[in-house]
C-alpha atoms as a PDB file:
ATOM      1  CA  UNK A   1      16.020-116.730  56.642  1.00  0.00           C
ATOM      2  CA  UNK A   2      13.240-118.447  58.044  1.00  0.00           C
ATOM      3  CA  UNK A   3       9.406-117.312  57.364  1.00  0.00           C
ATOM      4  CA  UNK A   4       8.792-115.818  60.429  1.00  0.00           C
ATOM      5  CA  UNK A   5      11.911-113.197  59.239  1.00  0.00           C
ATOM      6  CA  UNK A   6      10.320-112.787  55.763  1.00  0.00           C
ATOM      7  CA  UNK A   7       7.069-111.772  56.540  1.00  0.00           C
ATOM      8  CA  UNK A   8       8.190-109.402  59.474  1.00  0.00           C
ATOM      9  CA  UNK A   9      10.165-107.555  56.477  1.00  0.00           C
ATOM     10  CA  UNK A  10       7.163-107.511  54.244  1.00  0.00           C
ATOM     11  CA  UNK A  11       5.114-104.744  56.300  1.00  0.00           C
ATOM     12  CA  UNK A  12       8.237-102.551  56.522  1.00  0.00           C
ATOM     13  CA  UNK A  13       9.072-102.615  52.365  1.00  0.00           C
ATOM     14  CA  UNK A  14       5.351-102.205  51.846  1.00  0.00           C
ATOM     15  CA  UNK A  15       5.425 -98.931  53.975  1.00  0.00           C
ATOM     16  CA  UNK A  16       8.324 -97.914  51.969  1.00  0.00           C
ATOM     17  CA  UNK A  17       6.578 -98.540  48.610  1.00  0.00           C
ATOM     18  CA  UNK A  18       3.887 -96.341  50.173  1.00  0.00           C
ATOM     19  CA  UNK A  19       6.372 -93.824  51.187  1.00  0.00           C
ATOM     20  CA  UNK A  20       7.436 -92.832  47.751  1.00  0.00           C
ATOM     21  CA  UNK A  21       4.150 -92.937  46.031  1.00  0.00           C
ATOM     22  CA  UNK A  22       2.953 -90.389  48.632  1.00  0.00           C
ATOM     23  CA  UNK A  23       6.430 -88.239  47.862  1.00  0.00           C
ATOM     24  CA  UNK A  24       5.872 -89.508  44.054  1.00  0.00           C
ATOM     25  CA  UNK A  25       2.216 -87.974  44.172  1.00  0.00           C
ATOM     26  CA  UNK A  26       3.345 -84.936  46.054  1.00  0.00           C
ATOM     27  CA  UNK A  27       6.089 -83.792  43.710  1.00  0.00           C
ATOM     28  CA  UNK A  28       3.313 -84.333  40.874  1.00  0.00           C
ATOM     29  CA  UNK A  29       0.564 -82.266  42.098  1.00  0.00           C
ATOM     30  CA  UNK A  30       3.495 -79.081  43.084  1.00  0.00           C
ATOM     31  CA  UNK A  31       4.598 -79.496  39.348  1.00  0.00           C
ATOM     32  CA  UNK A  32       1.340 -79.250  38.466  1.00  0.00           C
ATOM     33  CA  UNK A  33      -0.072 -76.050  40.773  1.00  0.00           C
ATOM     34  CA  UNK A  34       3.471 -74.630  39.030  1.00  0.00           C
ATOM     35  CA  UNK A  35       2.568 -74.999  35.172  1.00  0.00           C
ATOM     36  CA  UNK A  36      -0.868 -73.854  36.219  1.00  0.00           C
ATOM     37  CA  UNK A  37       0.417 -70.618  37.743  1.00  0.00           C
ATOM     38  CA  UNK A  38       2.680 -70.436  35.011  1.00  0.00           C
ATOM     39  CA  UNK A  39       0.647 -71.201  32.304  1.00  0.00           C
ATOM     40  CA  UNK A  40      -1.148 -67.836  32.719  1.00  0.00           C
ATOM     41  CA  UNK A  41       1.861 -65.979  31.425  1.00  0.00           C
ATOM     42  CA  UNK A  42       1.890 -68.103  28.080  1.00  0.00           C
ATOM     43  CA  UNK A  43      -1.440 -67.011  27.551  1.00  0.00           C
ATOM     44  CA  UNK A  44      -2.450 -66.247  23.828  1.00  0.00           C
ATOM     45  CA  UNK A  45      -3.286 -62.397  23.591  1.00  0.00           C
ATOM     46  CA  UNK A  46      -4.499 -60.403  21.035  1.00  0.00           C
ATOM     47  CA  UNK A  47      -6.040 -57.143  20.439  1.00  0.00           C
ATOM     48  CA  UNK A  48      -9.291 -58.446  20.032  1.00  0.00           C
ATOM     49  CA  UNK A  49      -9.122 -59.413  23.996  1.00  0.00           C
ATOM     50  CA  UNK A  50      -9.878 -55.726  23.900  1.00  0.00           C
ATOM     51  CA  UNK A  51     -13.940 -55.696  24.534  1.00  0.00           C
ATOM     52  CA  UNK A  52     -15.820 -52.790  24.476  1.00  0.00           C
ATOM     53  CA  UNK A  53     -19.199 -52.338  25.611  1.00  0.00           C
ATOM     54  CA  UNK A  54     -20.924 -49.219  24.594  1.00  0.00           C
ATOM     55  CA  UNK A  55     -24.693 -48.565  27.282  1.00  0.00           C
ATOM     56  CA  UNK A  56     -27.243 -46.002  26.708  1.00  0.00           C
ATOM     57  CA  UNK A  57     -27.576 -44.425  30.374  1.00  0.00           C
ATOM     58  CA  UNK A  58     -31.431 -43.385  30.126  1.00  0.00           C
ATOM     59  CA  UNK A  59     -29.734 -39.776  30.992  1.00  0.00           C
ATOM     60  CA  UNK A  60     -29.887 -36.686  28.259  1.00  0.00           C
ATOM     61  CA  UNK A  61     -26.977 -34.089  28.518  1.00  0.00           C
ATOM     62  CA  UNK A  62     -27.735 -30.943  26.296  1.00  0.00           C
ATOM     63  CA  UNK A  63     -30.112 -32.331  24.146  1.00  0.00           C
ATOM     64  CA  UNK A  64     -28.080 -35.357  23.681  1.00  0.00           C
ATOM     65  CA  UNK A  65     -28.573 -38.609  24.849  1.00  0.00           C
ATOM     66  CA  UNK A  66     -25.669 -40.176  27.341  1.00  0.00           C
ATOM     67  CA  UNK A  67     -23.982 -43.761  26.584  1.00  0.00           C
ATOM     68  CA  UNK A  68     -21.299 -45.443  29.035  1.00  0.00           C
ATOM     69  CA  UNK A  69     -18.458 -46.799  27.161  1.00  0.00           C
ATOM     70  CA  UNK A  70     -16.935 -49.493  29.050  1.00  0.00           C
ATOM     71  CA  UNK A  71     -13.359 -51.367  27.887  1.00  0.00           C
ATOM     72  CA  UNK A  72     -12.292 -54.422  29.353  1.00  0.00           C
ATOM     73  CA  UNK A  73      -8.933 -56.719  29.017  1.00  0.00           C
ATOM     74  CA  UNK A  74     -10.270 -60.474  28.520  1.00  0.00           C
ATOM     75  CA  UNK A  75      -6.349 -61.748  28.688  1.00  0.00           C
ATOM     76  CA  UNK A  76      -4.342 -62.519  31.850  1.00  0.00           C
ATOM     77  CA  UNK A  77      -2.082 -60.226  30.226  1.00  0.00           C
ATOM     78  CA  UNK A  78      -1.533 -56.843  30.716  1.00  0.00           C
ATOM     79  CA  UNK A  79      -2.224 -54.661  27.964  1.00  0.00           C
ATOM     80  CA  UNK A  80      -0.934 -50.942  27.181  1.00  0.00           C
ATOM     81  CA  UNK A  81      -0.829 -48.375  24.507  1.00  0.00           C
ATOM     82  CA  UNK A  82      -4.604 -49.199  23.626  1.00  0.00           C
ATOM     83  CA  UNK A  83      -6.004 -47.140  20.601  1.00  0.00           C
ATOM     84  CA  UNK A  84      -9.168 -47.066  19.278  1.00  0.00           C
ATOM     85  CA  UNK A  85     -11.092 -45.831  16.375  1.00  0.00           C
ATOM     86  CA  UNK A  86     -12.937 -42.727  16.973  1.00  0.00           C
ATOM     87  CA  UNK A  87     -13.140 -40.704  13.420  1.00  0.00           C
ATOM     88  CA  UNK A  88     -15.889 -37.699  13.689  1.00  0.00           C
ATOM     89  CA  UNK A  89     -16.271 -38.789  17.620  1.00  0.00           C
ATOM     90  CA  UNK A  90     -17.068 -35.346  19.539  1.00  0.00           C
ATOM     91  CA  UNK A  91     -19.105 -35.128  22.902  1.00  0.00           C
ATOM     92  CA  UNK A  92     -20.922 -32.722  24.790  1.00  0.00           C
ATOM     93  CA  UNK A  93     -20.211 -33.841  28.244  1.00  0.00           C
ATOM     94  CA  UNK A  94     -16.475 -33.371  29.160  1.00  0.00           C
ATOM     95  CA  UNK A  95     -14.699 -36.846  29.190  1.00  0.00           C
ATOM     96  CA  UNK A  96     -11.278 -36.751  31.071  1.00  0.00           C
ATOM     97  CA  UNK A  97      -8.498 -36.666  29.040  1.00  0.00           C
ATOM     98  CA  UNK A  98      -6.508 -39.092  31.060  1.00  0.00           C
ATOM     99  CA  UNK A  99      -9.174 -41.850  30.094  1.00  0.00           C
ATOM    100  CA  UNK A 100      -9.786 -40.901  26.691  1.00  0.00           C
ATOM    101  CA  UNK A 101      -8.549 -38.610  24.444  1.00  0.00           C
ATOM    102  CA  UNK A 102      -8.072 -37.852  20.927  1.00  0.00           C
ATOM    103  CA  UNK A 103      -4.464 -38.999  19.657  1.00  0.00           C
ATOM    104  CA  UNK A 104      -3.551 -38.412  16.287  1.00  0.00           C
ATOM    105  CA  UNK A 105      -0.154 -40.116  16.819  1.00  0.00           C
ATOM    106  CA  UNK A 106      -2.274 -43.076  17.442  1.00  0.00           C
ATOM    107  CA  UNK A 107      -4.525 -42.960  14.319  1.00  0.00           C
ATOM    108  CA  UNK A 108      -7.689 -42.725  16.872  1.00  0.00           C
ATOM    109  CA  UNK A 109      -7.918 -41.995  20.666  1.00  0.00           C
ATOM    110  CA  UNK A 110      -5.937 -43.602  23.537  1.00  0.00           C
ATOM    111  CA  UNK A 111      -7.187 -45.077  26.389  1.00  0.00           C
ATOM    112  CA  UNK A 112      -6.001 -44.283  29.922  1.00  0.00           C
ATOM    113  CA  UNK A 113      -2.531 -41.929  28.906  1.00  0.00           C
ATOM    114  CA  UNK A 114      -1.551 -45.379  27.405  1.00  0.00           C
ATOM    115  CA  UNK A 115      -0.840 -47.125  30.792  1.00  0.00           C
ATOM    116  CA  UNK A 116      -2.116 -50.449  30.941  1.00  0.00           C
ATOM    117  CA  UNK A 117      -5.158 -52.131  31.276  1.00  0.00           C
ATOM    118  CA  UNK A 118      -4.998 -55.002  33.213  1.00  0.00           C
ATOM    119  CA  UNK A 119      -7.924 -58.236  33.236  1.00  0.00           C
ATOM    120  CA  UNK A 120     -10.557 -57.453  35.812  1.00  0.00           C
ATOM    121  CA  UNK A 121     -10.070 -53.711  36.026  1.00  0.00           C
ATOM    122  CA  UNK A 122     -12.358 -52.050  33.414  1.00  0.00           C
ATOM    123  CA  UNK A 123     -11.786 -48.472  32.106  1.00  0.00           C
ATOM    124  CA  UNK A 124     -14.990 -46.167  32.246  1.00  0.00           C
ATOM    125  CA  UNK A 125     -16.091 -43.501  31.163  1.00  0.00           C
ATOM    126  CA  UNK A 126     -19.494 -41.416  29.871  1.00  0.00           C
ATOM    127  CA  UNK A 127     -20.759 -39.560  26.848  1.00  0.00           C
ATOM    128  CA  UNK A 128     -23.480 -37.396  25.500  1.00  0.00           C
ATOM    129  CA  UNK A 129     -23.818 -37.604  21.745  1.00  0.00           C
ATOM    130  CA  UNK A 130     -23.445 -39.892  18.720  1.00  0.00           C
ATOM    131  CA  UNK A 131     -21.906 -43.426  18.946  1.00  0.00           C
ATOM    132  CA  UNK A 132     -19.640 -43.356  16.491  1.00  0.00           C
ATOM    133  CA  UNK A 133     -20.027 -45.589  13.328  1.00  0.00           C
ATOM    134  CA  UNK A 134     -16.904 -47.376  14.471  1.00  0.00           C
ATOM    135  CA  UNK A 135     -18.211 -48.551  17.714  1.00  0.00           C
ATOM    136  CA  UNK A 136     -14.632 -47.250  19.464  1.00  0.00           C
ATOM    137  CA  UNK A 137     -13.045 -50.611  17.945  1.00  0.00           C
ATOM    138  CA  UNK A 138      -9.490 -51.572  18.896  1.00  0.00           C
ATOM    139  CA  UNK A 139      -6.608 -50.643  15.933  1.00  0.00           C
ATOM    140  CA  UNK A 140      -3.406 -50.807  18.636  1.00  0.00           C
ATOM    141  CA  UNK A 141      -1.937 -52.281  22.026  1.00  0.00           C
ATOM    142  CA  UNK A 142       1.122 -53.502  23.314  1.00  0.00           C
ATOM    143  CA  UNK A 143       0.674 -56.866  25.045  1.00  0.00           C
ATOM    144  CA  UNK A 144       3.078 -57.560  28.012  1.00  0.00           C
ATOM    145  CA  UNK A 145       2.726 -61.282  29.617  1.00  0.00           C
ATOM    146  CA  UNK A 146       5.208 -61.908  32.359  1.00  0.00           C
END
């Protein structure tokens, strides 16, 4: 094989090399968008993802001033079956009982019929009366990751 061949072969096995680190770096970055995506349901989740934020309104309903309770899911998981502590809780606005109702199965009230709660989509509602001492704190939930 004279030079002349050699070299002309160089350009073409250099384009190769090229070839598969581009396919190489493809396949990488795919595996990686994949374990990202997936990586969301192996999340850790507990019940303390369960935040509650309790917000005097400024209104007063009967004498009583009115507080908007606000819970929120901080896991990529979906979580259902929330209870919460409520002992001596009593308002005298109406709150719907699909949202929040005494339980005593639960040991407290449950949140939302005990469908889920899923992150980004906060569950609402309003009050008139005493916050209880218990600040609505978490006791229950069934986490579901898929």
């Amino acid at each position: 094989m004279t030079s002349k061949q050699a070299s002309s072969h160089k350009p073409f096995n250099n384009r190769k090399v090229e070839v598969n680190k581009m396919v190489a770096l493809k396949v990488f970055f795919a595996f990686l968008i994949v374990l990202l995506i997936s990586a969301q349901g192996f999340a850790q989740c507990f019940l303390s993802s369960i935040n509650v934020k309790i917000t005097k309104t400024g209104s007063v309903v009967k004498g009583q001033s009115e507080f908007e309770v606000v819970f929120s899911n901080n896991c990529a998981c979906i979580q259902y079956n929330i209870a919460v502590k409520c002992d001596g809780f009593s308002s005298v606005e109406p709150i719907d009982p699909a949202i929040f109702r005494k339980d005593d199965s639960v040991g407290g009230c449950l949140l939302k019929n005990g469908e889920s709660i899923p992150q980004g989509e906060p569950l609402k509602f309003k009050f008139a009366g005493q916050i209880p001492i218990d600040k609505f704190k978490p006791i229950s939930s069934t986490i579901a990751c898929s």
